[in-house]
Protein backbone atom coordinates (compact mmCIF):
# COMPACT_ATOMS: atom_id res chain seq x y z
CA UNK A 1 -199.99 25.23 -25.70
CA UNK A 2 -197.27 26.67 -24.35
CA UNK A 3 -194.56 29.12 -26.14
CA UNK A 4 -191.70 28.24 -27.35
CA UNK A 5 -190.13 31.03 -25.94
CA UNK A 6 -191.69 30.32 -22.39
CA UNK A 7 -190.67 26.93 -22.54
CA UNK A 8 -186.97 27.79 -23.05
CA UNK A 9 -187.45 29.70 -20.15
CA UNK A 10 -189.00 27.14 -18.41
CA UNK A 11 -186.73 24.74 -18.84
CA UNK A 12 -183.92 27.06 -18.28
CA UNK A 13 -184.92 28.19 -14.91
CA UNK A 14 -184.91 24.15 -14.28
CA UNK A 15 -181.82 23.85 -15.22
CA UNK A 16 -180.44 26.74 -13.43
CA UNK A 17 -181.81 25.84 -10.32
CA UNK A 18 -180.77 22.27 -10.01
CA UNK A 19 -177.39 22.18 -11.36
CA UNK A 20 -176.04 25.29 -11.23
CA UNK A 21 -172.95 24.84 -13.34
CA UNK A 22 -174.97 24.52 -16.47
CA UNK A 23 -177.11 27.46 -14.99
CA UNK A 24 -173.92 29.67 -15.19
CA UNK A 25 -172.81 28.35 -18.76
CA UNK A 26 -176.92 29.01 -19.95
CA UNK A 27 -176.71 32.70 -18.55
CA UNK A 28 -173.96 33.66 -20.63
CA UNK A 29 -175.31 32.59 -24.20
CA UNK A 30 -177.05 34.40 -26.39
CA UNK A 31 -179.87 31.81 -27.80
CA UNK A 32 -181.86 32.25 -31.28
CA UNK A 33 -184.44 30.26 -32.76
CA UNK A 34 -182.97 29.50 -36.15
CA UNK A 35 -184.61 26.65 -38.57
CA UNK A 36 -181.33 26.30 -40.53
CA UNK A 37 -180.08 24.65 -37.47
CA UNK A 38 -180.62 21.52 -39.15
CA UNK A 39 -182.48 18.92 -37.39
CA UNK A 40 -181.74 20.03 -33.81
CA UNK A 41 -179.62 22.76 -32.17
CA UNK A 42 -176.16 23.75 -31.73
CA UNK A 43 -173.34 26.08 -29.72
CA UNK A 44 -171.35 28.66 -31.67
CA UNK A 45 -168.90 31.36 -31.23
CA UNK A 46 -170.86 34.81 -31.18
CA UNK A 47 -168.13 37.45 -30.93
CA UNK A 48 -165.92 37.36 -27.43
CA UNK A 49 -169.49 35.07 -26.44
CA UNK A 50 -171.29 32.10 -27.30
CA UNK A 51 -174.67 31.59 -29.18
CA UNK A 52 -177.30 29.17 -28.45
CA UNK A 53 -179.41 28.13 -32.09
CA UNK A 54 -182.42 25.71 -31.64
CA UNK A 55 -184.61 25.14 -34.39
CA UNK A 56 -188.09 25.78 -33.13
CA UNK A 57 -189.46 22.63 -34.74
CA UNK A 58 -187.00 20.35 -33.01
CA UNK A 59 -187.77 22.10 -30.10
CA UNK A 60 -191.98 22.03 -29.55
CA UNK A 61 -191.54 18.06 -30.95
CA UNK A 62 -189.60 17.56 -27.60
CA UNK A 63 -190.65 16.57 -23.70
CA UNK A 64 -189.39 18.76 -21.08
CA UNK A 65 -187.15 16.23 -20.19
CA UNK A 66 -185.67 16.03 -23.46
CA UNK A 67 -185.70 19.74 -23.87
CA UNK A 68 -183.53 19.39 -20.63
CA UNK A 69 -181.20 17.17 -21.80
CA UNK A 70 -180.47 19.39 -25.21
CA UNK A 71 -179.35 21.90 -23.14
CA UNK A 72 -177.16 20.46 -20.86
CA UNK A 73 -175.08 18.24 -24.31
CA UNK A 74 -175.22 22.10 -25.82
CA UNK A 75 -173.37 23.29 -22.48
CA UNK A 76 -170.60 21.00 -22.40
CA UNK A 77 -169.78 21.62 -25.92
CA UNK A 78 -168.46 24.86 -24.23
CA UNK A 79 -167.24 23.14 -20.84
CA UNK A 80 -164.77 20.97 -23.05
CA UNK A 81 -163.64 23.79 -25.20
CA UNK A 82 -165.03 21.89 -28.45
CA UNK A 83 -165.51 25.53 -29.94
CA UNK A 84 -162.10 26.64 -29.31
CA UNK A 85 -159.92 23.49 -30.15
CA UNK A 86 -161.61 22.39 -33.03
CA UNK A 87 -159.12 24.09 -34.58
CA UNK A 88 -156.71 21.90 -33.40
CA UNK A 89 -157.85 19.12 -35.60
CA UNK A 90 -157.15 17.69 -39.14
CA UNK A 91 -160.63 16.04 -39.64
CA UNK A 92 -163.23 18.31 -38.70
CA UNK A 93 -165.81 15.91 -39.46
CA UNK A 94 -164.59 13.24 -37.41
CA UNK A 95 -163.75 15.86 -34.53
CA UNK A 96 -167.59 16.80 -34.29
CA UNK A 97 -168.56 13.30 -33.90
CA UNK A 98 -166.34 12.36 -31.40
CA UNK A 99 -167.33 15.71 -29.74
CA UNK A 100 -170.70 14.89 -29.95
């Protein structure tokens, strides 16, 4: 069975050669495995950066093709500025899942 870690990269290097615009967006982030990333995986400010959290369960429960998908709906959390103009909203709640 493969890693967890080499399938991130796997899947990464995937991504990065086919569509290139989420490859520069993936390149950036810093990415953690982090089980309180409750049930799945998220995007976060990390400084001047972003962070990239997966929980490792989530993760090895997924096909590559699903693995792929994650990470491109991760990327364009940061692509439409969700992290920066949350802000911007009264209902946080209601912001995330119309973000989402």
């Amino acid at each position: 069975m493969q890693s967890k870690e080499d399938s991130l990269a796997k899947i990464s290097k995937n991504l990065i050669l086919s569509e290139p615009f989420y490859g520069f967006l993936l390149i950036m982030l810093n990415k953690i495995w982090n089980k309180r990333v409750v049930p799945t995986a998220g995007v976060s400010k990390n400084g001047i950066n972003y962070q990239l959290a997966i929980n490792p369960d989530f993760w090895e429960t997924l096909t590559d093709d699903y693995k792929f998908g994650v990470l491109k709906h991760e990327l364009l959390h940061i692509a439409f500025f969700h992290l920066t103009d949350h802000h911007n909203y009264s209902d946080r709640k209601l912001a995330n899942i119309a973000m989402d």
